[in-house]
C-alpha atoms as a PDB file:
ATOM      1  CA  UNK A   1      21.577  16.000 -21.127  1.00  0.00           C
ATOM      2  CA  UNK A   2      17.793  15.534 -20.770  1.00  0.00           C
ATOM      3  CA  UNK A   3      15.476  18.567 -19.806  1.00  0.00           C
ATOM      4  CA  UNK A   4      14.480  18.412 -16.683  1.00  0.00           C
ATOM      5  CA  UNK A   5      10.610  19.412 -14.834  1.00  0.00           C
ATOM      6  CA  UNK A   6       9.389  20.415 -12.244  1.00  0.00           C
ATOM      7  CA  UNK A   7       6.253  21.515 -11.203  1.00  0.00           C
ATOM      8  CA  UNK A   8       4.950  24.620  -8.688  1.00  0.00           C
ATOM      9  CA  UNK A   9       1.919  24.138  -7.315  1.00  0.00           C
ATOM     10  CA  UNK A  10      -0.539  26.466  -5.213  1.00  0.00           C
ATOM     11  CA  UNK A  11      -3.086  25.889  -2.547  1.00  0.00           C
ATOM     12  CA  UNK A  12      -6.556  27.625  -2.796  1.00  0.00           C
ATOM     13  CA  UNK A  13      -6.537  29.232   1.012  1.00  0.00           C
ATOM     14  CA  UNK A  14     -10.687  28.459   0.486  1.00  0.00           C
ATOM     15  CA  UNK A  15     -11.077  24.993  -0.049  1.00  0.00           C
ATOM     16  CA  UNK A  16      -7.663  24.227   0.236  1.00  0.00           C
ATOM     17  CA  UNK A  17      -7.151  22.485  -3.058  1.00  0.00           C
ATOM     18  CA  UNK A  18      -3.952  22.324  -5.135  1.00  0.00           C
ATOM     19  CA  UNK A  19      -3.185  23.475  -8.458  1.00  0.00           C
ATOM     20  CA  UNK A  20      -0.109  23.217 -10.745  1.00  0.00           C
ATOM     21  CA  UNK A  21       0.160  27.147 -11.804  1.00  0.00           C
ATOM     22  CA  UNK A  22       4.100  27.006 -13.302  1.00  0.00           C
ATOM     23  CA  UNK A  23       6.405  24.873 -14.870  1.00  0.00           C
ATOM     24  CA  UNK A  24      10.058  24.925 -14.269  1.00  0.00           C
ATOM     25  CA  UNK A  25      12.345  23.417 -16.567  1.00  0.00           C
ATOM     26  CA  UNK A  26      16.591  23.175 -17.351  1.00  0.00           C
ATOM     27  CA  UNK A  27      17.728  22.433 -21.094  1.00  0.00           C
ATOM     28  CA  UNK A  28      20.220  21.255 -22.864  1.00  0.00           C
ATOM     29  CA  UNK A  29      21.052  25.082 -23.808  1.00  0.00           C
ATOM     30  CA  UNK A  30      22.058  25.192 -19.737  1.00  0.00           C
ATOM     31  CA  UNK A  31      19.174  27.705 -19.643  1.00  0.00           C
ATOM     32  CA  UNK A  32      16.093  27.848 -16.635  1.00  0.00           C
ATOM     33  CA  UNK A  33      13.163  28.592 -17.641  1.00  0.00           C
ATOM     34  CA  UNK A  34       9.182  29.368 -16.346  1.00  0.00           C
ATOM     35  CA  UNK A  35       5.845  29.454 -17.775  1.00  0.00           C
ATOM     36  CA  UNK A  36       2.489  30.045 -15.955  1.00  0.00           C
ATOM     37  CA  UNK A  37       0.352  26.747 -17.075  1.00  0.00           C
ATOM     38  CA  UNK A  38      -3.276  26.630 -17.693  1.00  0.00           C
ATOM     39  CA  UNK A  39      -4.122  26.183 -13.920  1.00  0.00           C
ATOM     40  CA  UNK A  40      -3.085  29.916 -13.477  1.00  0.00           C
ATOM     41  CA  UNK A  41      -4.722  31.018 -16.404  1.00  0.00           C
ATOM     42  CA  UNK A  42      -7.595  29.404 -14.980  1.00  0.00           C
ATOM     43  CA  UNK A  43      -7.782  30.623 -11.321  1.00  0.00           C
ATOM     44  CA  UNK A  44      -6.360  33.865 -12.920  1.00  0.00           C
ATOM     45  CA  UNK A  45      -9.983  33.855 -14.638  1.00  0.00           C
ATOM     46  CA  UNK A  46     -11.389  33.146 -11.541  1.00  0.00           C
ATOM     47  CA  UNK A  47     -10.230  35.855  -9.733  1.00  0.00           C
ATOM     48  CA  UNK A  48      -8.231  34.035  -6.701  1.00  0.00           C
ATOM     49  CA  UNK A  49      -4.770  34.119  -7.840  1.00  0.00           C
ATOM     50  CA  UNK A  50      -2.301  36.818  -8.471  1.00  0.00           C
ATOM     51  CA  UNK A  51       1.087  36.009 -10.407  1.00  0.00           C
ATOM     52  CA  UNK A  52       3.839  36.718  -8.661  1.00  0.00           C
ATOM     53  CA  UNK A  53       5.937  40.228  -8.583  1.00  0.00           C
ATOM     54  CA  UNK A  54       6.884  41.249 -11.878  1.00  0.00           C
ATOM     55  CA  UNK A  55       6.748  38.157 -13.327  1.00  0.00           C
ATOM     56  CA  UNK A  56       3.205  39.380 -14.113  1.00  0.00           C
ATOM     57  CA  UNK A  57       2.738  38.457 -17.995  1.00  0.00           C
ATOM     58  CA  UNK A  58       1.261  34.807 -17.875  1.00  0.00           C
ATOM     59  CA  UNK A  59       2.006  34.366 -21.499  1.00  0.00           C
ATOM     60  CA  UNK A  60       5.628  34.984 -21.442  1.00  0.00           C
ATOM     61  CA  UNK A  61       8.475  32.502 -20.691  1.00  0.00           C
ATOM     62  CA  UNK A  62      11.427  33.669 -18.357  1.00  0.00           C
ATOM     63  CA  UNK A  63      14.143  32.661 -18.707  1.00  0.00           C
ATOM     64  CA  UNK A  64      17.919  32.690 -16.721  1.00  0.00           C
ATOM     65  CA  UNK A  65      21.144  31.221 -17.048  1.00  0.00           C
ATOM     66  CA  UNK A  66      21.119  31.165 -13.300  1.00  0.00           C
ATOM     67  CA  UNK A  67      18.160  29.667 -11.142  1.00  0.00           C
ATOM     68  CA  UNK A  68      15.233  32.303 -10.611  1.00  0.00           C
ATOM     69  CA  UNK A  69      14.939  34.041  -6.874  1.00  0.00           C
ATOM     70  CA  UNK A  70      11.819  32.707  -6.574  1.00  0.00           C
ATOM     71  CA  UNK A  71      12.946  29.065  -6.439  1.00  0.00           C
ATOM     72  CA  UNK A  72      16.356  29.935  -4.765  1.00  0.00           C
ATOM     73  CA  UNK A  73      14.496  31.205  -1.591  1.00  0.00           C
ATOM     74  CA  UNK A  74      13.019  27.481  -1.237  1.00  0.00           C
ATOM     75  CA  UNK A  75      16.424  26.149  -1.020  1.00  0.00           C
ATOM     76  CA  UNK A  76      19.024  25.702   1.952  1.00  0.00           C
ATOM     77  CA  UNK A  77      22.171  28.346   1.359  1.00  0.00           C
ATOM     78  CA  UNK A  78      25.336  26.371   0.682  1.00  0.00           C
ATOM     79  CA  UNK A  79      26.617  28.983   3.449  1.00  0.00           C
ATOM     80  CA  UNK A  80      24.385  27.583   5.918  1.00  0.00           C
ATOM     81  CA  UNK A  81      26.530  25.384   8.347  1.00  0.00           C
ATOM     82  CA  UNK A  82      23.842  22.873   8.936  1.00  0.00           C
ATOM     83  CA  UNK A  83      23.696  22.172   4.622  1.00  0.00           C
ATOM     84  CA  UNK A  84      25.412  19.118   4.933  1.00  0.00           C
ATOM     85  CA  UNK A  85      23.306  17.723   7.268  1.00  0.00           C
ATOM     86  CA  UNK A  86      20.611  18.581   5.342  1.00  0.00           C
ATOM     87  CA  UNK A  87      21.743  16.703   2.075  1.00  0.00           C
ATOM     88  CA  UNK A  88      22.080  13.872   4.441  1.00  0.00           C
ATOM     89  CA  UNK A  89      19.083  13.810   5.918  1.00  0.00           C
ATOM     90  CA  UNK A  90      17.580  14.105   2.333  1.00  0.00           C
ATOM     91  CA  UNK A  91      19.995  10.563   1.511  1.00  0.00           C
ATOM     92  CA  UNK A  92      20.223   8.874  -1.862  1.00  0.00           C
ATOM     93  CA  UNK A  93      17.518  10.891  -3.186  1.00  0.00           C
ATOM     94  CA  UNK A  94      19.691  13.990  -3.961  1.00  0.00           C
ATOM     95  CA  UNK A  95      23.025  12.557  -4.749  1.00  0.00           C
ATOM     96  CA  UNK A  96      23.129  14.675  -7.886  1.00  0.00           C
ATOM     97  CA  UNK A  97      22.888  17.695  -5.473  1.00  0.00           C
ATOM     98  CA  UNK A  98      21.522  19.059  -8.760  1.00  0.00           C
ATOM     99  CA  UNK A  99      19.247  22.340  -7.827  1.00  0.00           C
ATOM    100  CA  UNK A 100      15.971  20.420  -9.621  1.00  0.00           C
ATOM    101  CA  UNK A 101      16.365  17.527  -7.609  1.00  0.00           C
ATOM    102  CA  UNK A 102      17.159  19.558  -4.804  1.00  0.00           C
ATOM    103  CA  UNK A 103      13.566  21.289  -5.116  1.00  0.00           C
ATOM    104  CA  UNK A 104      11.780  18.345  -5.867  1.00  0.00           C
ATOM    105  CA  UNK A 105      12.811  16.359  -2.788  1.00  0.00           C
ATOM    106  CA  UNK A 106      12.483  19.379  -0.264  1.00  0.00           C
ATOM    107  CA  UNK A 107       9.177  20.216  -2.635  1.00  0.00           C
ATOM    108  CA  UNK A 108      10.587  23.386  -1.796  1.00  0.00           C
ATOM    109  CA  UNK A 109       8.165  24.205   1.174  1.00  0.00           C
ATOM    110  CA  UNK A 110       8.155  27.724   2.967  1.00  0.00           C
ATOM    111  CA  UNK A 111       6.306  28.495   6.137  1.00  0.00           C
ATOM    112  CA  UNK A 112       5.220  32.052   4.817  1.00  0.00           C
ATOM    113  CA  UNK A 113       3.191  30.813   1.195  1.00  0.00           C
ATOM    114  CA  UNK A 114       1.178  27.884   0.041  1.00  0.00           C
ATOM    115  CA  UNK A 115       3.665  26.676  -2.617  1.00  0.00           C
ATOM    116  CA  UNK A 116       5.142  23.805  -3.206  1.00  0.00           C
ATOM    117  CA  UNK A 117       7.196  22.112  -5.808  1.00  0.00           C
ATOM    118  CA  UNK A 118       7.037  18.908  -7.052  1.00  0.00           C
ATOM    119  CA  UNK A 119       8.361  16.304  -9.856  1.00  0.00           C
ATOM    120  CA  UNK A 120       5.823  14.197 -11.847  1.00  0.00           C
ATOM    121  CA  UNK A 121       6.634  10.667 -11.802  1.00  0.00           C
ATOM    122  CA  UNK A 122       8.849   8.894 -14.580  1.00  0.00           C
ATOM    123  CA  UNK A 123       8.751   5.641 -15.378  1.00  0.00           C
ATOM    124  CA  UNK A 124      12.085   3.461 -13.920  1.00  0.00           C
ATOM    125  CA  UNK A 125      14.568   1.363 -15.667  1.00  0.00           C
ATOM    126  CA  UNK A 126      13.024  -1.048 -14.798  1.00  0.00           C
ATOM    127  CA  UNK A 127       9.538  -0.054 -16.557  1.00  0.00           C
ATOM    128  CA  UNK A 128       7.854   0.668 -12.623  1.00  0.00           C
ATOM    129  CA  UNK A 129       6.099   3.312 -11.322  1.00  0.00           C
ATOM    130  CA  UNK A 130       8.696   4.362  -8.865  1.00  0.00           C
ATOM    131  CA  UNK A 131       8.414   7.759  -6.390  1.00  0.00           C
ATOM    132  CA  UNK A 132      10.828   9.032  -3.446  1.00  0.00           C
ATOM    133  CA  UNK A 133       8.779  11.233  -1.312  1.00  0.00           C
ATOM    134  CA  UNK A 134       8.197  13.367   2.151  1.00  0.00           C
ATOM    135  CA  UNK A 135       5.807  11.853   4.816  1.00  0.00           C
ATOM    136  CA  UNK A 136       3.435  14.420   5.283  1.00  0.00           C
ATOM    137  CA  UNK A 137       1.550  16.790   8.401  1.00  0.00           C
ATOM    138  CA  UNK A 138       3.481  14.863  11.211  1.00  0.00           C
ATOM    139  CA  UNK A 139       2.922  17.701  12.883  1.00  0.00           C
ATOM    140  CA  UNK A 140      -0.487  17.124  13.306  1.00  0.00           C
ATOM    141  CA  UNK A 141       0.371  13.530  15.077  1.00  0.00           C
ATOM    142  CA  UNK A 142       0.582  12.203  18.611  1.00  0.00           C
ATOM    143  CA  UNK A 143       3.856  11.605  20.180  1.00  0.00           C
ATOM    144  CA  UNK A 144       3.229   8.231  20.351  1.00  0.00           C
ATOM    145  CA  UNK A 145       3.323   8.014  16.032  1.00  0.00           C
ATOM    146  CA  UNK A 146       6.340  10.437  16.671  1.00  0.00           C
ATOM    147  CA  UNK A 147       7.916   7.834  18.555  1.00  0.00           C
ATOM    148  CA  UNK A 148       7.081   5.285  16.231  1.00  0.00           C
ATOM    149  CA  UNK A 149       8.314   6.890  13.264  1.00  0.00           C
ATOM    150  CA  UNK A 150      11.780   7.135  15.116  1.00  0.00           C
ATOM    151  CA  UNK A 151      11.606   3.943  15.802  1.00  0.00           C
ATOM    152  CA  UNK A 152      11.384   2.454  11.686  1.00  0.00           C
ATOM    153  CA  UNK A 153      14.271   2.014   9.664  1.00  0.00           C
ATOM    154  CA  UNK A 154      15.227   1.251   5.712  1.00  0.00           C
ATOM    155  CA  UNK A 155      13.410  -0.969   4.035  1.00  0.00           C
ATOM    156  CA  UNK A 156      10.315  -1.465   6.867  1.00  0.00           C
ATOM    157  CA  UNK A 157       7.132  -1.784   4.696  1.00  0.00           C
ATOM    158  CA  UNK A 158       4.210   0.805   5.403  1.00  0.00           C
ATOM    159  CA  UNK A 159       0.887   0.476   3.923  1.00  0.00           C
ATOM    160  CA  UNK A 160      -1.327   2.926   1.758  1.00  0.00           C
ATOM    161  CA  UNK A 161      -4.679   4.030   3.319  1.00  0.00           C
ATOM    162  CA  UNK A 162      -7.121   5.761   1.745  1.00  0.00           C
ATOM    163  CA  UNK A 163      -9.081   8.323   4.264  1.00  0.00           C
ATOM    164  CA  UNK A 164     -12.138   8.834   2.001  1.00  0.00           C
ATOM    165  CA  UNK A 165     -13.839  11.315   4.852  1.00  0.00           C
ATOM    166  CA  UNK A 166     -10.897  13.771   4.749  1.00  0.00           C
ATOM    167  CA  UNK A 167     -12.829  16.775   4.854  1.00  0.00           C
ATOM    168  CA  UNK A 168      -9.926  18.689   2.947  1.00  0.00           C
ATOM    169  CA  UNK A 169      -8.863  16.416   0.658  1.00  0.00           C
ATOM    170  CA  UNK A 170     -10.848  13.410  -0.767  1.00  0.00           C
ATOM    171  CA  UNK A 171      -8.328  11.571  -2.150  1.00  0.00           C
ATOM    172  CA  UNK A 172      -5.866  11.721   1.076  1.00  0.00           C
ATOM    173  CA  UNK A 173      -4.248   8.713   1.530  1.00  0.00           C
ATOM    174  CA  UNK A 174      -2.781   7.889   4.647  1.00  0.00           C
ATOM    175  CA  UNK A 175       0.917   6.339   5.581  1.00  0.00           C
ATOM    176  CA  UNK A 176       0.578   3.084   8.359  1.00  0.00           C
ATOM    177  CA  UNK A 177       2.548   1.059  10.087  1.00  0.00           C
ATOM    178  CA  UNK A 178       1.946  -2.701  10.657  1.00  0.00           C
ATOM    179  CA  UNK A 179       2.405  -4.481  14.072  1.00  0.00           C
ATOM    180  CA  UNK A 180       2.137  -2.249  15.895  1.00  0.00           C
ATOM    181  CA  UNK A 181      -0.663  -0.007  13.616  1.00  0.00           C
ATOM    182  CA  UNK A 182       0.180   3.487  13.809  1.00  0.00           C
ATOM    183  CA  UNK A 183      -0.376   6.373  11.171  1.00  0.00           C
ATOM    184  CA  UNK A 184       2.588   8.168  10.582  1.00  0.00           C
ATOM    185  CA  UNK A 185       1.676  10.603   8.040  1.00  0.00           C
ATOM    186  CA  UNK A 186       0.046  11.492   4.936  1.00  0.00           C
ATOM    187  CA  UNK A 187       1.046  11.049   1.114  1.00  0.00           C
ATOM    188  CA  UNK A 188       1.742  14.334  -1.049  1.00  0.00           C
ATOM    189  CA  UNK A 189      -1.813  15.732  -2.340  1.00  0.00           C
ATOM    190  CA  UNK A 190      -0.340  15.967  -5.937  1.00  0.00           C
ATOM    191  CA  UNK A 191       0.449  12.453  -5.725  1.00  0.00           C
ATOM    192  CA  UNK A 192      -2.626  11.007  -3.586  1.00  0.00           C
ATOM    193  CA  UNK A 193      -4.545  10.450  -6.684  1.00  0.00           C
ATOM    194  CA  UNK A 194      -1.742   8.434  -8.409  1.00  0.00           C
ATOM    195  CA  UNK A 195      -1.115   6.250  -5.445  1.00  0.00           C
ATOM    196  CA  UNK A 196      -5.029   5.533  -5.116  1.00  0.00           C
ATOM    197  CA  UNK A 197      -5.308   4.921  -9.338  1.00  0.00           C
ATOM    198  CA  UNK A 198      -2.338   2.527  -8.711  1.00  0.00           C
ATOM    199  CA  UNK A 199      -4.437   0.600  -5.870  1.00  0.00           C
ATOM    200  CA  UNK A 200      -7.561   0.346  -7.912  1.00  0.00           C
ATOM    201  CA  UNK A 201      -5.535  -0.896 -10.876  1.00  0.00           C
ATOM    202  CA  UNK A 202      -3.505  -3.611  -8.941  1.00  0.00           C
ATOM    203  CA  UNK A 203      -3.208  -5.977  -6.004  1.00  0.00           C
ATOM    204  CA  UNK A 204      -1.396  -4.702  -2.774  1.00  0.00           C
ATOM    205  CA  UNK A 205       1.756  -6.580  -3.526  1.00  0.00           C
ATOM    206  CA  UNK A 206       2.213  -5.159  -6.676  1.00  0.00           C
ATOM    207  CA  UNK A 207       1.916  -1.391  -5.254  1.00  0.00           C
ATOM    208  CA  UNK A 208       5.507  -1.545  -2.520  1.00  0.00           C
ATOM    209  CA  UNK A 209       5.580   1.662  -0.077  1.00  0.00           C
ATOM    210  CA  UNK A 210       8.778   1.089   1.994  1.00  0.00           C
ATOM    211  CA  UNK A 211      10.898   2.957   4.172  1.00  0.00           C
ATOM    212  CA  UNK A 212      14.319   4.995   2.447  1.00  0.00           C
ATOM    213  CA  UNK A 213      15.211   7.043   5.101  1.00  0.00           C
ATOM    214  CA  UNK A 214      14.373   8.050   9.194  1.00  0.00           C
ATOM    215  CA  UNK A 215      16.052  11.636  10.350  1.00  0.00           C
ATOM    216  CA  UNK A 216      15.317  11.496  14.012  1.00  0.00           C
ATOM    217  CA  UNK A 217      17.450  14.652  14.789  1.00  0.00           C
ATOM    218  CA  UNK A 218      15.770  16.127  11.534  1.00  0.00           C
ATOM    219  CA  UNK A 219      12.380  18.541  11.536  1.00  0.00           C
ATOM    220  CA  UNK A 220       9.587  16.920  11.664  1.00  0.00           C
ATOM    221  CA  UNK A 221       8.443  17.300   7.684  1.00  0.00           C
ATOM    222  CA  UNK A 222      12.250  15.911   6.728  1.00  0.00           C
ATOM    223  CA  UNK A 223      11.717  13.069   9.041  1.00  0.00           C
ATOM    224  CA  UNK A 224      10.511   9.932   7.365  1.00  0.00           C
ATOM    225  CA  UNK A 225      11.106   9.352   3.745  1.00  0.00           C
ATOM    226  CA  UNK A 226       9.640   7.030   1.650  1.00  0.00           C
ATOM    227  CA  UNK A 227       9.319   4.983  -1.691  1.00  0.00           C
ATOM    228  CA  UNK A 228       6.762   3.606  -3.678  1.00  0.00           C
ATOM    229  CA  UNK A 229       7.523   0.921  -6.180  1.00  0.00           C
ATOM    230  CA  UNK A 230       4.474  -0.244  -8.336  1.00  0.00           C
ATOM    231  CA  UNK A 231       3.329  -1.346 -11.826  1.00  0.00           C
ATOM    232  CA  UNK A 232       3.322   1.314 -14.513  1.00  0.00           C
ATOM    233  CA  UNK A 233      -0.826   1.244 -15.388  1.00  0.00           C
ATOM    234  CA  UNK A 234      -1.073   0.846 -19.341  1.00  0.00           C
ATOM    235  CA  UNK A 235      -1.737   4.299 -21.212  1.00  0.00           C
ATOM    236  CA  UNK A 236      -0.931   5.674 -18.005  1.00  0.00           C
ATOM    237  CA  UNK A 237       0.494   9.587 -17.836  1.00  0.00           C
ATOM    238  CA  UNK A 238       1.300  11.411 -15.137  1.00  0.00           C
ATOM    239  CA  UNK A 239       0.483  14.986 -14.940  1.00  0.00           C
ATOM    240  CA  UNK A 240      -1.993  14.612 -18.445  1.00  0.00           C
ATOM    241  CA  UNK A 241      -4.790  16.987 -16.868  1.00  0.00           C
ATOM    242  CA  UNK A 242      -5.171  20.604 -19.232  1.00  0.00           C
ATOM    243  CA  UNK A 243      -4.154  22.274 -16.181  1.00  0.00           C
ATOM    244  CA  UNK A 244      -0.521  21.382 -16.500  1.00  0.00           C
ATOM    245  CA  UNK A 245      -0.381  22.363 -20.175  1.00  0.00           C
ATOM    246  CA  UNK A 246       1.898  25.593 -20.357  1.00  0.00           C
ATOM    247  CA  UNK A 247       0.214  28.698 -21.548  1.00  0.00           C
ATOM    248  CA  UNK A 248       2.804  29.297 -24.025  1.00  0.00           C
ATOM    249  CA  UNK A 249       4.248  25.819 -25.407  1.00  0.00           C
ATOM    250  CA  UNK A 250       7.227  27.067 -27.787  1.00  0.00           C
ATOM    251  CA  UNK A 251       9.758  29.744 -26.696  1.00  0.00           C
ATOM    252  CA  UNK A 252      10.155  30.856 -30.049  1.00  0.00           C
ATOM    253  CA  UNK A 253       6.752  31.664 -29.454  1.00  0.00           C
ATOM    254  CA  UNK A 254       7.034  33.666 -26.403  1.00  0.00           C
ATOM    255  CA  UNK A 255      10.050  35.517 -27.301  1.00  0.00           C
ATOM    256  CA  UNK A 256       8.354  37.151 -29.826  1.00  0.00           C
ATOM    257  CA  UNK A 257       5.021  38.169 -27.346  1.00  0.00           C
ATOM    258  CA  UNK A 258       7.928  39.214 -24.968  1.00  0.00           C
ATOM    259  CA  UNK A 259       9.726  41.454 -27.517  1.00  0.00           C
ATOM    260  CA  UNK A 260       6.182  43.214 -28.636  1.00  0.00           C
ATOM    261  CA  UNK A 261       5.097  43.324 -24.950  1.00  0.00           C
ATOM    262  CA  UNK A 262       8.169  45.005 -24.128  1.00  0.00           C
ATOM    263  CA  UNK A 263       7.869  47.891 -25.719  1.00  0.00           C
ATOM    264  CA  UNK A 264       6.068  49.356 -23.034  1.00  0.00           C
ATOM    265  CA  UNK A 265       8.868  48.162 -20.501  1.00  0.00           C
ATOM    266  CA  UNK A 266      11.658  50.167 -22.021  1.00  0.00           C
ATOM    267  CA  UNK A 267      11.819  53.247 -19.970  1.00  0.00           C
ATOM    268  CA  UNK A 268      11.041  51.212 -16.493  1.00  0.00           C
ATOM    269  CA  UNK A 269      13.831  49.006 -17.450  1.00  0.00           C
ATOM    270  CA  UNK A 270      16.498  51.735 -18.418  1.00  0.00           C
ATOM    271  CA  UNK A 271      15.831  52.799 -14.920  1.00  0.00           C
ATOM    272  CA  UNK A 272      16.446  49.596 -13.418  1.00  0.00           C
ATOM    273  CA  UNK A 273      19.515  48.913 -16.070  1.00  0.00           C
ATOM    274  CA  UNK A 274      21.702  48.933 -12.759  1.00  0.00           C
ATOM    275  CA  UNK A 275      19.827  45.828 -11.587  1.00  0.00           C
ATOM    276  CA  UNK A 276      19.883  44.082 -14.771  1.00  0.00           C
ATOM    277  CA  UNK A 277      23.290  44.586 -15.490  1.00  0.00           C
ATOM    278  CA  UNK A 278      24.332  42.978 -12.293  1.00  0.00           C
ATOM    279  CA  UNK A 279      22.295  39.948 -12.947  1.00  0.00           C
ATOM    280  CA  UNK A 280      24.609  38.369 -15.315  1.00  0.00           C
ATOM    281  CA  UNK A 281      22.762  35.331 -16.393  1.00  0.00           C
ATOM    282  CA  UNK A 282      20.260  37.385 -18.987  1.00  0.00           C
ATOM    283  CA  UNK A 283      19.952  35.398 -22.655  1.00  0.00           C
ATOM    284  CA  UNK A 284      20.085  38.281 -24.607  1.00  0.00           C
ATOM    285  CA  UNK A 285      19.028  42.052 -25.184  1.00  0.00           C
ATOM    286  CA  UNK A 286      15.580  40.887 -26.425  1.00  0.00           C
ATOM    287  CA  UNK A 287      14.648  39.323 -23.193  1.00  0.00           C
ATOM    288  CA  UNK A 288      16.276  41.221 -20.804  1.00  0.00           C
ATOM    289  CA  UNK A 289      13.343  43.771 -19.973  1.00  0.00           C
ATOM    290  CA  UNK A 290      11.395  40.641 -18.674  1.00  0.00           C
ATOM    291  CA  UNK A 291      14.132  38.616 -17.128  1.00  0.00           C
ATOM    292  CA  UNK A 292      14.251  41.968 -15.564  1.00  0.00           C
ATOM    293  CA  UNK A 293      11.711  41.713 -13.325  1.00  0.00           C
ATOM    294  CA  UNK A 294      12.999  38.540 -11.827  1.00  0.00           C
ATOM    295  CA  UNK A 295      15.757  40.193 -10.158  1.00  0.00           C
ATOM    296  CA  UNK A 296      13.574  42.168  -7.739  1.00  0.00           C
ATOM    297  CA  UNK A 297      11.411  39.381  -7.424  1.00  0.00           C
ATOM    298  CA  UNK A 298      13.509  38.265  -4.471  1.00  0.00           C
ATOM    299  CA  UNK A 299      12.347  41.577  -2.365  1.00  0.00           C
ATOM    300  CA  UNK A 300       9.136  41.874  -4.129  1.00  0.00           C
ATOM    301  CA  UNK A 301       7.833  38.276  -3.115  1.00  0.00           C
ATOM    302  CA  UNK A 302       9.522  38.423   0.749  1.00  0.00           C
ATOM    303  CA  UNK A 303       7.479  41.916   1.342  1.00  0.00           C
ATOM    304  CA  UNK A 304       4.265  40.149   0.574  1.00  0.00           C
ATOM    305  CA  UNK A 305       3.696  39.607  -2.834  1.00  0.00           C
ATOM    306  CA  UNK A 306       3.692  35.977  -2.056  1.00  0.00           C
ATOM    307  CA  UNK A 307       0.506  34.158  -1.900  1.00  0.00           C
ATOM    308  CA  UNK A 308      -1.669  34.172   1.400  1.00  0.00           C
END
């Protein structure tokens, strides 16, 4: 079993710019765990971003046997009558129903923070540069595109259009129909600049953007799915920038800083030994007064503790 990635990510509410502040990952030890990266110890520095409930030590690694509350809230209940429908609008692209792939597909949007999460690209089998995604802010388009969109189906090619005057984003590129020409949304901002290195680098019929999927009974930001399919640049990697680096790299590492920092913990998490003992999926003793704080994370982050 490989380790799998993802990504959270967190928009500035100032200029509006995203930055990967955590990494999520599940190894072959069947365990989950998060680290802040160096974008959160950056903005940390700066003074605009606050870590999230009791998950407060950026130099620690948490870890569960279970997937943490704060990623479980971005996901559909099994319970939910309409989860079905909701794997099907999401297609082929979740057929592992795995809770990764899951997250990275839905990018695990909320209406009430600005987080998302997000997968960095892998090379194929085939050696290609190959992405599912989300169409993006269809909310913001006419009817008409609406209409449009409901109108596509798989396969129908859309092109890749680089809106250099974006005043929020100056690497936005733009999803468009051909014949008739219609916008029908925008590419993810954490993967804008990949899709515009990818256009520089090669001719347009190397870089494919294609229809997988049209939801016309879905919500609007599950409605159009798409793919890219494109040459894998030489020296090329994804998600290279400092700012994705985890603050703490080894978790031999950050068990130790956990079990020193923990001292302090002891007596707050005897009181809370009721909570902890009901969370079942703790690693061990050692790590327990941290992993701690992620099971009243859930109430902690809906009462406000999530970002503005």
């Amino acid at each position: 079993m490989n380790t799998e990635k993802l990504y959270l990510a967190w928009q500035d509410p100032q200029n509006r710019n995203w930055w990967p502040i955590g990494m999520l990952t599940y190894e072959q030890d069947k365990m989950y765990r998060f680290s802040y990266t160096k974008g959160a110890e950056k903005l940390t520095e700066m003074g605009v971003f606050k870590t999230f409930g009791s998950m407060s030590d950026l130099n620690a690694v948490y870890e569960s046997k279970d997937l943490f509350p704060l990623f479980t809230n971005r996901m559909m209940p099994i319970s939910r009558p309409e989860y079905k429908r909701h794997l099907d609008w999401l297609g082929s692209a979740v057929n592992d129903k795995k809770p990764l792939t899951l997250l990275a597909m839905t990018e695990g949007i909320k209406g009430t923070d600005s987080l998302e999460v997000f997968k960095c690209p892998k090379e194929n089998v085939k050696g290609k540069y190959e992405v599912v995604f989300l169409s993006h802010a269809l909310r913001y388009l006419t009817q008409s595109a609406i209409d449009r969109i409901n109108e596509l189906h798989k396969g129908d090619q859309l092109y890749l259009v680089f809106d250099m005057q974006n005043m929020y984003d100056d690497k936005a590129m733009a999803l468009r129909t051909d014949d008739p020409v219609e916008i029908v949304g925008y590419c993810p901002r954490y993967l804008s600049r990949d899709f515009l290195n990818l256009l520089t680098k090669y001719s347009t019929n190397d870089v494919k953007v294609t229809v997988e999927r049209v939801n016309p009974q879905a919500p609007l930001h599950l409605r159009l799915v798409c793919k890219i399919v494109a040459s894998w640049p030489k020296k090329f990697i994804p998600c290279s920038d400092e700012k994705y680096e985890p603050i703490v790299k080894e978790v031999q590492k950050a068990s130790k800083t956990l079990a020193v920092s923990n001292k302090s913990l002891t007596q707050q998490s005897r009181e809370d030994s009721k909570s902890v003992t009901s969370y079942d999926n703790i690693s061990s003793n050692s790590k327990s007064q941290t992993v701690r704080s992620i099971t009243s994370l859930t109430d902690e982050y809906e009462k406000g503790s999530e970002q503005p």
